[in-house]
Protein backbone atom coordinates (compact mmCIF):
# COMPACT_ATOMS: atom_id res chain seq x y z
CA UNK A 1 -2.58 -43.04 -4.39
CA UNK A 2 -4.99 -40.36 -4.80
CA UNK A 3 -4.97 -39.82 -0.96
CA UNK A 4 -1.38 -39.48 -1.21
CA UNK A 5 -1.96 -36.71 -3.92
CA UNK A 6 -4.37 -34.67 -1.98
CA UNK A 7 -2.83 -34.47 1.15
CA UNK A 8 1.00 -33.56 -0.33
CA UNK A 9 -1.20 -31.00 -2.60
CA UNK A 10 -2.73 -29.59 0.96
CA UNK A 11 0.89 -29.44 2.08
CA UNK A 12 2.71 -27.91 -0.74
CA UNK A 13 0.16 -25.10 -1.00
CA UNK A 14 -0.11 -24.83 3.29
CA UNK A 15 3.95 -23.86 2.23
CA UNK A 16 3.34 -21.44 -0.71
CA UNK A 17 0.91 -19.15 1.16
CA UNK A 18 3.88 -18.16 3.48
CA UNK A 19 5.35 -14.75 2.17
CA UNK A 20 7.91 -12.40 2.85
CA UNK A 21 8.82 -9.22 2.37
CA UNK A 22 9.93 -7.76 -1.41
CA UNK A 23 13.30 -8.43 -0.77
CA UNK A 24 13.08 -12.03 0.62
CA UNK A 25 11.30 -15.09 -0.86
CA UNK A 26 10.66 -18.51 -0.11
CA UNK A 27 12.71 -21.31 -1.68
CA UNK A 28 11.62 -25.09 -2.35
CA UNK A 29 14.28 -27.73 -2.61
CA UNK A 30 13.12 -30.74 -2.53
CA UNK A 31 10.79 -33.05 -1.14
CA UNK A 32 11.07 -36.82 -0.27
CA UNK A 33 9.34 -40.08 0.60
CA UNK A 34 10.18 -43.55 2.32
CA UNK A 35 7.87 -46.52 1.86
CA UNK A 36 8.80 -47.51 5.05
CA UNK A 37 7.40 -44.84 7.29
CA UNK A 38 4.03 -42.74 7.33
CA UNK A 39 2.24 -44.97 5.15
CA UNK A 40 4.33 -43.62 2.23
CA UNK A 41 1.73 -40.79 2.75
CA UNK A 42 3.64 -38.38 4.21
CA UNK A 43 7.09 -36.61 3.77
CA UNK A 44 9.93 -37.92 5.48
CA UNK A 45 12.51 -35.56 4.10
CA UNK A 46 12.56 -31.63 3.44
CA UNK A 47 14.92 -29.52 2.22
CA UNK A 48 14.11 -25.73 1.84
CA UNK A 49 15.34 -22.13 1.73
CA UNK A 50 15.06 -18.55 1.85
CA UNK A 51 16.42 -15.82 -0.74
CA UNK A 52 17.10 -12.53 -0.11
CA UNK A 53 17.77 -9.80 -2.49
CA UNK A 54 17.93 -6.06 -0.90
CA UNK A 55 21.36 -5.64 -1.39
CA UNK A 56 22.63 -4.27 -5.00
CA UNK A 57 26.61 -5.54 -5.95
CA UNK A 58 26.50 -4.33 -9.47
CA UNK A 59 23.86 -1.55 -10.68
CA UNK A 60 21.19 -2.66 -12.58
CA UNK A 61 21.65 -6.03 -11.34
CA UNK A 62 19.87 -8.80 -9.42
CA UNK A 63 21.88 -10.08 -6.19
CA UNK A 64 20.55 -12.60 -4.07
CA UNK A 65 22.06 -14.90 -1.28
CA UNK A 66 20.05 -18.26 -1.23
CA UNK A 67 20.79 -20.29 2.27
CA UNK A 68 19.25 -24.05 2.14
CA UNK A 69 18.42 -26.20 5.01
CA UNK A 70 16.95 -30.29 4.69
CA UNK A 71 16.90 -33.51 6.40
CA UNK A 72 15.09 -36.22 7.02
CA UNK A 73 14.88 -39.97 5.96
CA UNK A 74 15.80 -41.70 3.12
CA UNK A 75 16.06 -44.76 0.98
CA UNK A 76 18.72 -45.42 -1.43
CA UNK A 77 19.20 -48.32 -3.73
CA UNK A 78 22.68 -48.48 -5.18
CA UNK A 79 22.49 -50.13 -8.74
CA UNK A 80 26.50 -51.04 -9.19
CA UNK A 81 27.38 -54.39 -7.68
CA UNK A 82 30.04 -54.11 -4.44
CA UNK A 83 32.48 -56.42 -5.99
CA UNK A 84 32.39 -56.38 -9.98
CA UNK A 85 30.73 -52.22 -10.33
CA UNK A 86 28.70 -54.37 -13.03
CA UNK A 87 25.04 -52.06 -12.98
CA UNK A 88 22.72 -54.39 -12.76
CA UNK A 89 20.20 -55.83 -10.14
CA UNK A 90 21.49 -59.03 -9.27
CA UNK A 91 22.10 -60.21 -5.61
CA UNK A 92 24.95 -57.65 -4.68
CA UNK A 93 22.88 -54.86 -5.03
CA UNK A 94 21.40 -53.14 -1.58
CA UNK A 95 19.29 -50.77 -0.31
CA UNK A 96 20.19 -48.03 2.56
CA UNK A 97 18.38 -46.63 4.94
CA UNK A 98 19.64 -43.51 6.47
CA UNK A 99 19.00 -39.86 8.07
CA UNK A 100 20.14 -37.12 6.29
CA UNK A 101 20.69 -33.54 6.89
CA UNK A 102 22.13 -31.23 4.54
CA UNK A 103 22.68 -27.30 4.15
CA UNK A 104 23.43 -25.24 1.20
CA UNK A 105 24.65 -21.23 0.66
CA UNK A 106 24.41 -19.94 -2.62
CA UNK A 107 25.28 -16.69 -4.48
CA UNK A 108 23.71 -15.57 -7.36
CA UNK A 109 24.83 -12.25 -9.30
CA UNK A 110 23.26 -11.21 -12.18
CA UNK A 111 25.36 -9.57 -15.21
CA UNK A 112 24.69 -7.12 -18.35
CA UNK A 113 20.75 -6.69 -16.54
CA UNK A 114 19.92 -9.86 -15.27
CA UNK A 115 21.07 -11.44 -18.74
CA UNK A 116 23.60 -13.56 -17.17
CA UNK A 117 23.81 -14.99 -13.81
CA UNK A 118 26.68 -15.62 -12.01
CA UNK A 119 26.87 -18.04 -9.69
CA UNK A 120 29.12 -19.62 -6.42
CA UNK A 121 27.68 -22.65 -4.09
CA UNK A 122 29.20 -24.77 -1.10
CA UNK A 123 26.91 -27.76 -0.02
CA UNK A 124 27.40 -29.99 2.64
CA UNK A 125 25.52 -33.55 3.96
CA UNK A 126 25.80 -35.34 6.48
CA UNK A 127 24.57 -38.92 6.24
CA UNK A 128 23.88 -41.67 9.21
CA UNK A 129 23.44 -45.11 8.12
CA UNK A 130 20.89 -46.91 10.37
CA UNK A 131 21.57 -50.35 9.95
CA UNK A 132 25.84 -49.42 9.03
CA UNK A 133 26.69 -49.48 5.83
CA UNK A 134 30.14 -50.43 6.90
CA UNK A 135 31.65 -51.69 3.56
CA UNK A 136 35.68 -51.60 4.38
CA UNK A 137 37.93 -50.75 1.90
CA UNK A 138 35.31 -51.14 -0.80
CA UNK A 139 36.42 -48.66 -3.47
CA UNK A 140 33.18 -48.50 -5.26
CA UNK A 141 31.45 -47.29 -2.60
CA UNK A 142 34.05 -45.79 -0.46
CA UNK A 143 32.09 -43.00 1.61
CA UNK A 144 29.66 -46.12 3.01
CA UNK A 145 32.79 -47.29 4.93
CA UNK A 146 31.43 -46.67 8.24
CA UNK A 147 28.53 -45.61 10.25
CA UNK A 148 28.27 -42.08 8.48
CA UNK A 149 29.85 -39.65 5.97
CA UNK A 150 30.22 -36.10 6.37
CA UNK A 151 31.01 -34.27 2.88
CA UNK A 152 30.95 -31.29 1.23
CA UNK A 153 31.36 -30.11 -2.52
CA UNK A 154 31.75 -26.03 -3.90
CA UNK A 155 30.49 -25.45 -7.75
CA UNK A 156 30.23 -22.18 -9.61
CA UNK A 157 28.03 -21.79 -12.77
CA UNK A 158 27.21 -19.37 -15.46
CA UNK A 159 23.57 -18.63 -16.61
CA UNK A 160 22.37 -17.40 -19.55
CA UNK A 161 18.78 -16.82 -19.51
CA UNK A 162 16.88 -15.76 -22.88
CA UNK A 163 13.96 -17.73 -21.64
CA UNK A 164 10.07 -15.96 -21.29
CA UNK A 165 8.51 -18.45 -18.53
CA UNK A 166 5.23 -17.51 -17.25
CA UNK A 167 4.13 -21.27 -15.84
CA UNK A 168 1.33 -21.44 -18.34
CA UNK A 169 3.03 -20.34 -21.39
CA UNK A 170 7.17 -20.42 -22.07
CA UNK A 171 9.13 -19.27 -25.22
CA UNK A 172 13.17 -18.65 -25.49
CA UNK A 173 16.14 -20.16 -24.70
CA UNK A 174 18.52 -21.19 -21.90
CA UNK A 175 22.06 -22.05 -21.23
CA UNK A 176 23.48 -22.97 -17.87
CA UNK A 177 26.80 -24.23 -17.17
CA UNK A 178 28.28 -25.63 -13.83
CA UNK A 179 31.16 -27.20 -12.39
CA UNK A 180 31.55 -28.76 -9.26
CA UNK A 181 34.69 -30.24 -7.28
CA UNK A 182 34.97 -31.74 -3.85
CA UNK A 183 38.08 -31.34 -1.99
CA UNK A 184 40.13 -34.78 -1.16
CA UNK A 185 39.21 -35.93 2.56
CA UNK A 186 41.63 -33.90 5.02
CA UNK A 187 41.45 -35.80 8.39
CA UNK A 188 37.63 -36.91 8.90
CA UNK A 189 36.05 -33.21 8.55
CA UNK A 190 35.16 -33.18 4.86
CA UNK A 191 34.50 -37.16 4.89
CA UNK A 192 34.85 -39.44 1.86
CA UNK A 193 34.84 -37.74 -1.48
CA UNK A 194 36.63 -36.28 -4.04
CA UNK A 195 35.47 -35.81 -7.69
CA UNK A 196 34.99 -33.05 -9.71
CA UNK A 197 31.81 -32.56 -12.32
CA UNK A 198 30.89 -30.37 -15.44
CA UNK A 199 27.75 -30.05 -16.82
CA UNK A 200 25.95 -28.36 -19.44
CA UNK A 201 21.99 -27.97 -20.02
CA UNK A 202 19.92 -26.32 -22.78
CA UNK A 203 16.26 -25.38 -22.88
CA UNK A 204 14.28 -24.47 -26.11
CA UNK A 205 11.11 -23.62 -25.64
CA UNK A 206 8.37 -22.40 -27.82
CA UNK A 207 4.48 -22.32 -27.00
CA UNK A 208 2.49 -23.25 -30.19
CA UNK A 209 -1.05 -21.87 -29.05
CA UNK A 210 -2.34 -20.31 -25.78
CA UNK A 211 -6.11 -18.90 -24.81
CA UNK A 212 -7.31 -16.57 -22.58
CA UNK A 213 -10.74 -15.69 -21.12
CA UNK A 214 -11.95 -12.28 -22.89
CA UNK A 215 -13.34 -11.16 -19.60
CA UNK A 216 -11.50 -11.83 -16.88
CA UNK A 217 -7.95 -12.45 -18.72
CA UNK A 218 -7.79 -15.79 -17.18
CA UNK A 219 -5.47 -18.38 -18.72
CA UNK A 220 -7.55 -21.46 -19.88
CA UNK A 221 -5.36 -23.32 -22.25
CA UNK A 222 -1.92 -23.84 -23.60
CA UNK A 223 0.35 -26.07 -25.76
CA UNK A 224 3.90 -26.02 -25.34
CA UNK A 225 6.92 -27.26 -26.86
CA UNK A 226 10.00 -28.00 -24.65
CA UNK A 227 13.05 -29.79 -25.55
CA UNK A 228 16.19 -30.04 -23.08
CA UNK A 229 19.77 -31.59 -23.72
CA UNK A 230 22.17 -31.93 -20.71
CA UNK A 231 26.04 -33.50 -20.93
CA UNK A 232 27.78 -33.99 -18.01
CA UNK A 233 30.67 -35.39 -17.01
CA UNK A 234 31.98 -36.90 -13.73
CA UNK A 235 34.98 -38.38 -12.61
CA UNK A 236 37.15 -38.64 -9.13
CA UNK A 237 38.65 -41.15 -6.68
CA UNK A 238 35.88 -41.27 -4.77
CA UNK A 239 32.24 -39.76 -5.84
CA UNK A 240 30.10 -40.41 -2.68
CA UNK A 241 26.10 -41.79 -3.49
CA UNK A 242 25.16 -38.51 -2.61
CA UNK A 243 26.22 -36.70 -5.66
CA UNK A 244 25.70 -39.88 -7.99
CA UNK A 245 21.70 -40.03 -8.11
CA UNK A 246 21.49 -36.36 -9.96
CA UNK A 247 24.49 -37.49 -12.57
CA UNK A 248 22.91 -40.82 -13.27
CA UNK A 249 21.06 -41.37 -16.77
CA UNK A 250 18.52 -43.25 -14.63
CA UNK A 251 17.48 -40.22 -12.37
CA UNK A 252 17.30 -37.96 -15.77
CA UNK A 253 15.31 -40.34 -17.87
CA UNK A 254 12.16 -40.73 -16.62
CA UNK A 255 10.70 -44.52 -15.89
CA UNK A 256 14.25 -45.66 -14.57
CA UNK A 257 15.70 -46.27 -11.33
CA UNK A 258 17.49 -43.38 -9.72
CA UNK A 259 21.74 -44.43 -9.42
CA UNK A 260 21.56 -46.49 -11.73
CA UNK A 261 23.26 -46.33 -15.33
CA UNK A 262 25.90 -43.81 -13.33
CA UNK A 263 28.52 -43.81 -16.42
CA UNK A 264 31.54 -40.90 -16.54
CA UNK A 265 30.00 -39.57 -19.94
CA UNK A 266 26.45 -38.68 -19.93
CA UNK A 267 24.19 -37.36 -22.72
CA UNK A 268 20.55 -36.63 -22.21
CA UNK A 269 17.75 -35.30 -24.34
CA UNK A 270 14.02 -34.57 -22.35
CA UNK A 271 11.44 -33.32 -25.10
CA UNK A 272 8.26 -32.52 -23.40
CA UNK A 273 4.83 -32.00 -24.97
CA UNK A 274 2.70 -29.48 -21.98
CA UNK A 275 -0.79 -29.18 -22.11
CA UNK A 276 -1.97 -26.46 -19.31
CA UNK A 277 -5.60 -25.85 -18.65
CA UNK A 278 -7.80 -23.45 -16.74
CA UNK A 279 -5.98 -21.60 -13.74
CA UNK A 280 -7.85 -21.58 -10.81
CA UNK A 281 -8.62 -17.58 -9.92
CA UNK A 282 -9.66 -18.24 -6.68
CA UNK A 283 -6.98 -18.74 -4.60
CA UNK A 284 -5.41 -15.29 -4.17
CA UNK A 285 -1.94 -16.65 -2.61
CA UNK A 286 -0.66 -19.26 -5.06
CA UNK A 287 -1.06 -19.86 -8.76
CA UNK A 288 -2.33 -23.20 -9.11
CA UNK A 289 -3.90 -25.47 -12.38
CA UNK A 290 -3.49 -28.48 -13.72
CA UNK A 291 -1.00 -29.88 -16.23
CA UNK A 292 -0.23 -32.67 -18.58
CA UNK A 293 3.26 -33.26 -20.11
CA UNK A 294 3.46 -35.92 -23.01
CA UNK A 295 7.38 -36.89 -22.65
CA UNK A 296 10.18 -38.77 -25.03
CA UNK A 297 13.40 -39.25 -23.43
CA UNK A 298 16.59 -40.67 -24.73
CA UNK A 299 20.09 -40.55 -22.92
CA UNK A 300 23.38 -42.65 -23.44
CA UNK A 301 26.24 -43.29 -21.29
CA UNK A 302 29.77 -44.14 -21.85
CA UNK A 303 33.39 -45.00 -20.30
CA UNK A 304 33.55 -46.16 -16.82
CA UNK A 305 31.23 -46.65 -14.01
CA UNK A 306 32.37 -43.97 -11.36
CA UNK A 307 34.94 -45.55 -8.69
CA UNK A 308 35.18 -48.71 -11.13
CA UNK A 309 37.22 -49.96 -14.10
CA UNK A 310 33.90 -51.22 -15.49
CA UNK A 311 32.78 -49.50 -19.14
CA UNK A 312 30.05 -49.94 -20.85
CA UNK A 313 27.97 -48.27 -23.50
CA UNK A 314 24.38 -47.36 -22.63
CA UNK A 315 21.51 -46.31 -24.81
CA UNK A 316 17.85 -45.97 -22.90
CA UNK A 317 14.58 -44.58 -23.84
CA UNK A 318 11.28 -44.19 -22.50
CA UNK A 319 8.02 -42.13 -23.19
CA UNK A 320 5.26 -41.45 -21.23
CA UNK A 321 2.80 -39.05 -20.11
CA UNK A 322 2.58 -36.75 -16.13
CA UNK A 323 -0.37 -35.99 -14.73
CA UNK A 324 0.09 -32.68 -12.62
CA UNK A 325 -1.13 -30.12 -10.49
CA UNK A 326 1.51 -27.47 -10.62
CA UNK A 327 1.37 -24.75 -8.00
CA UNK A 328 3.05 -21.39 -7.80
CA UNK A 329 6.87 -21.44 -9.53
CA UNK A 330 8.06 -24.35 -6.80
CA UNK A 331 6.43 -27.33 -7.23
CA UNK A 332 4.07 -29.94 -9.47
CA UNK A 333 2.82 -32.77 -8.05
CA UNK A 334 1.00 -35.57 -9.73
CA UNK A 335 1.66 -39.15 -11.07
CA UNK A 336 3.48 -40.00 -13.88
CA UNK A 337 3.23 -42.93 -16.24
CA UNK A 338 6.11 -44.11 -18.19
CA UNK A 339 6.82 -46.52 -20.56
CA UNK A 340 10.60 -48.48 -21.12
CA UNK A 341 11.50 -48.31 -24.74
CA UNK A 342 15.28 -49.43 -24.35
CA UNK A 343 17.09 -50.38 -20.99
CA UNK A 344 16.07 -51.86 -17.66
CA UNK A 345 14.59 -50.57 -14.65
CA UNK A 346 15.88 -52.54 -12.13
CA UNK A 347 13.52 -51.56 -9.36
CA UNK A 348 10.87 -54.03 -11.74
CA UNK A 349 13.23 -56.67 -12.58
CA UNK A 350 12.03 -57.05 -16.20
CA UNK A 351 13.32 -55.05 -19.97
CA UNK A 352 10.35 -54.01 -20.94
CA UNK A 353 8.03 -52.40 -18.60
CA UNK A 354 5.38 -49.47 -17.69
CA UNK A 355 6.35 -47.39 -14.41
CA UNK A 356 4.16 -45.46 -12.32
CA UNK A 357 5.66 -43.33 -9.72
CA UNK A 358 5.09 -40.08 -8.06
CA UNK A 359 6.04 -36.48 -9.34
CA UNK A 360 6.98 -33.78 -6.64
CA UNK A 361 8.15 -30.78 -9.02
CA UNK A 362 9.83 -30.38 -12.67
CA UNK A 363 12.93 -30.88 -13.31
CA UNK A 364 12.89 -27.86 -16.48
C-alpha cells in the first residue's frame, strides 16, 4: 500500500508541474485503478483536460471553455440484482470489465463578477465490454445489451460561489445547481439511455484556527469545519451504469460500495473535520502538504431503484478518518479508513464493518 502511495504521489505531481500560459490551465478529472492489471499499482484509467480563458463574453467576467479527454480500463460491480432490481449482493450480482473512453466540452460564464457561474456541458462515453455484457432485453440494465454502449448526456448548472478556499484554510458558502438529461436513443448513435437528473449541493465552511510561520509566512497548521448536503434526483427509462455510480448514496457516503443503494430520491450530508499541517516550501511548482479529514456521513434514499419497480427506504452512516497528501488545487491522495455505522457494504459481505480503500482527490 504505501508503494502504491508513493509512486501515484510521484505521478500526480510529474502532472502538476506542467504549465501553461495565463490564459490556459491544466485540468484533472479523474483517476482510476483495476485490481486486475499493473499490480493495482498503477493507473489504468485517465481522464483530463485543458481550460482556456483569453476570451472575455461579458465584461468583468470570467469565460472559460473546459474540453475533457479519458479512457482506459475499468471495473464495475453492479449492486441491483438482473432479475428482481433487489440491491443487495447475493448471486445475481456481477462485475464488468470494460475499456472506456470518454470526452467532455464545457462552458463556464461567470455573472455579476465572477459571483455566479453559468454553466452548459455535453459528455459522451463510449464503453466496450470485454467479456459481453450481453444481457437481452433486461430492463434494469438496458445499455449492457450488447458488446458496447455509446451515450451521451447535456446538463447546464448555476453556481453561486461565496466560498474563500485557499487549500489550507476555507470560509463561506456555496450553492451549485445542475440538471442533466440524455436524449432517448435515435438509431444506435446516442446508444442506450435516457434519463434526466437534478441536483443540488451546499458547502459551509468555516476555519476555526489557522497558524503561520512569523518569518517566512509559511502555513503550518489549520482546523477546519466543512459540512456539505447534496439532493438529487434521478429518474428515466433507461439510466445507463455510467451515470448511476456518481447518483448512488454508496459512491457519496464514504465506506460503501460505489452503485450501490442507487434509489430515485437521494439525500446526503458529508461533515468533515480537516486538520492541515506544514506546507512544504520547497517545491516551487506545486503546493503540496499533508492532510487529515475526520468524517461523519449520513445519506437516505427513497422510491424506486432506477429502471425497476423496486422501492425501498434507505438510511446509512459511516465515520471515519483520510489520511492525505493533497497537492496543488487537483488532487489528494492518501488512504482512508472508514467505519459502517448503518447499512451494508456489499463489496465485504458483512453489516458492520471497517473499510480501507484508496483516496485519489476530494470530492468538496
Amino acid at each position: 500500500m504505501k508503494k502504491k502511495i508513493t509512486l501515484l504521489c510521484v505521478f500526480l505531481v510529474f502532472v502538476s508541474s506542467f504549465t501553461f500560459s495565463s490564459d490556459y490551465k491544466f485540468l484533472f478529472g479523474a483517476l482510476g485503478m483495476h485490481e486486475d492489471y499493473l499490480m493495482g499499482i498503477g493507473p489504468t484509467y485517465l481522464n483530463v483536460g485543458l481550460g482556456k480563458t483569453d476570451w472575455t463574453f461579458i465584461e468583468g467576467n470570467t469565460t472559460e471553455l473546459q474540453t475533457y479527454l479519458g479512457g482506459g480500463l475499468e471495473k464495475r460491480s453492479l449492486w441491483n440484482s438482473k432479475t428482481t432490481g433487489i440491491n443487495s449482493a447475493d448471486e445475481n450480482i456481477f462485475s464488468l470489465d470494460l475499456i472506456r473512453a470518454d470526452w467532455k466540452v464545457r462552458l463556464n460564464q461567470g455573472l455579476f463578477s465572477d459571483l455566479i457561474t453559468a454553466s452548459i456541458a455535453y459528455d459522451g462515453i463510449f464503453e466496450y465490454f470485454k467479456d459481453g455484457a450481453n444481457l437481452i432485453n433486461n430492463t434494469i440494465y438496458p445499455d449492457l445489451n450488447g458488446e458496447n454502449n455509446l451515450g451521451t448526456y447535456f446538463t447546464a448548472g448555476l453556481k453561486l460561489n461565496l466560498m474563500n478556499d485557499d487549500m489550507f484554510i476555507q470560509d463561506g458558502f456555496l450553492l451549485d445547481t445542475e440538471f442533466s438529461i440524455a436524449p432517448v436513443q435515435v438509431n444506435s448513435f446516442f446508444g442506450k439511455s435516457d434519463f434526466y437528473s437534478a441536483n443540488a449541493e451546499v458547502n459551509i465552511a468555516k476555519t476555526i484556527i489557522s497558524r503561520q510561520a512569523y518569518d517566512s509566512g509559511r502555513n503550518l497548521f489549520s482546523l477546519v469545519l466543512v459540512d456539505r448536503f447534496v439532493a438529487n434526483y434521478t429518474d428515466g427509462d433507461c439510466v445507463p451504469t455510467y451515470f448511476r455510480k456518481s447518483i448512488s448514496l454508496g459512491r457519496k457516503v464514504r465506506g460503501f460500495s460505489s452503485y450501490s443503494y442507487n434509489n430515485k430520491l437521494t439525500f446526503v450530508n458529508n461533515l468533515d473535520l480537516r486538520v492541515s499541517v506544514f506546507e512544504l516550501d520547497e517545491i516551487s511548482f506545486a503546493r503540496v502538504f499533508p492532510r487529515f479529514n475526520f468524517f461523519l456521513d449520513v445519506g437516505y434514499g427513497m422510491l424506486e431503484y432506477v429502471n425497476t419497480n423496486v422501492s425501498e427506504d434507505n438510511l446509512i452512516a459511516s465515520t471515519g478518518v483520510q489520511a492525505t497528501i493533497c497537492i496543488s488545487d487537483f488532487a489528494s491522495l492518501g488512504y482512508q479508513f472508514a467505519y459502517v455505522l448503518k447499512g451494508d457494504n456489499f463489496d465485504k459481505d458483512q453489516t458492520h464493518v471497517s473499510v480501507g480503500s484508496l483516496v485519489l482527490m476530494l470530492d468538496f
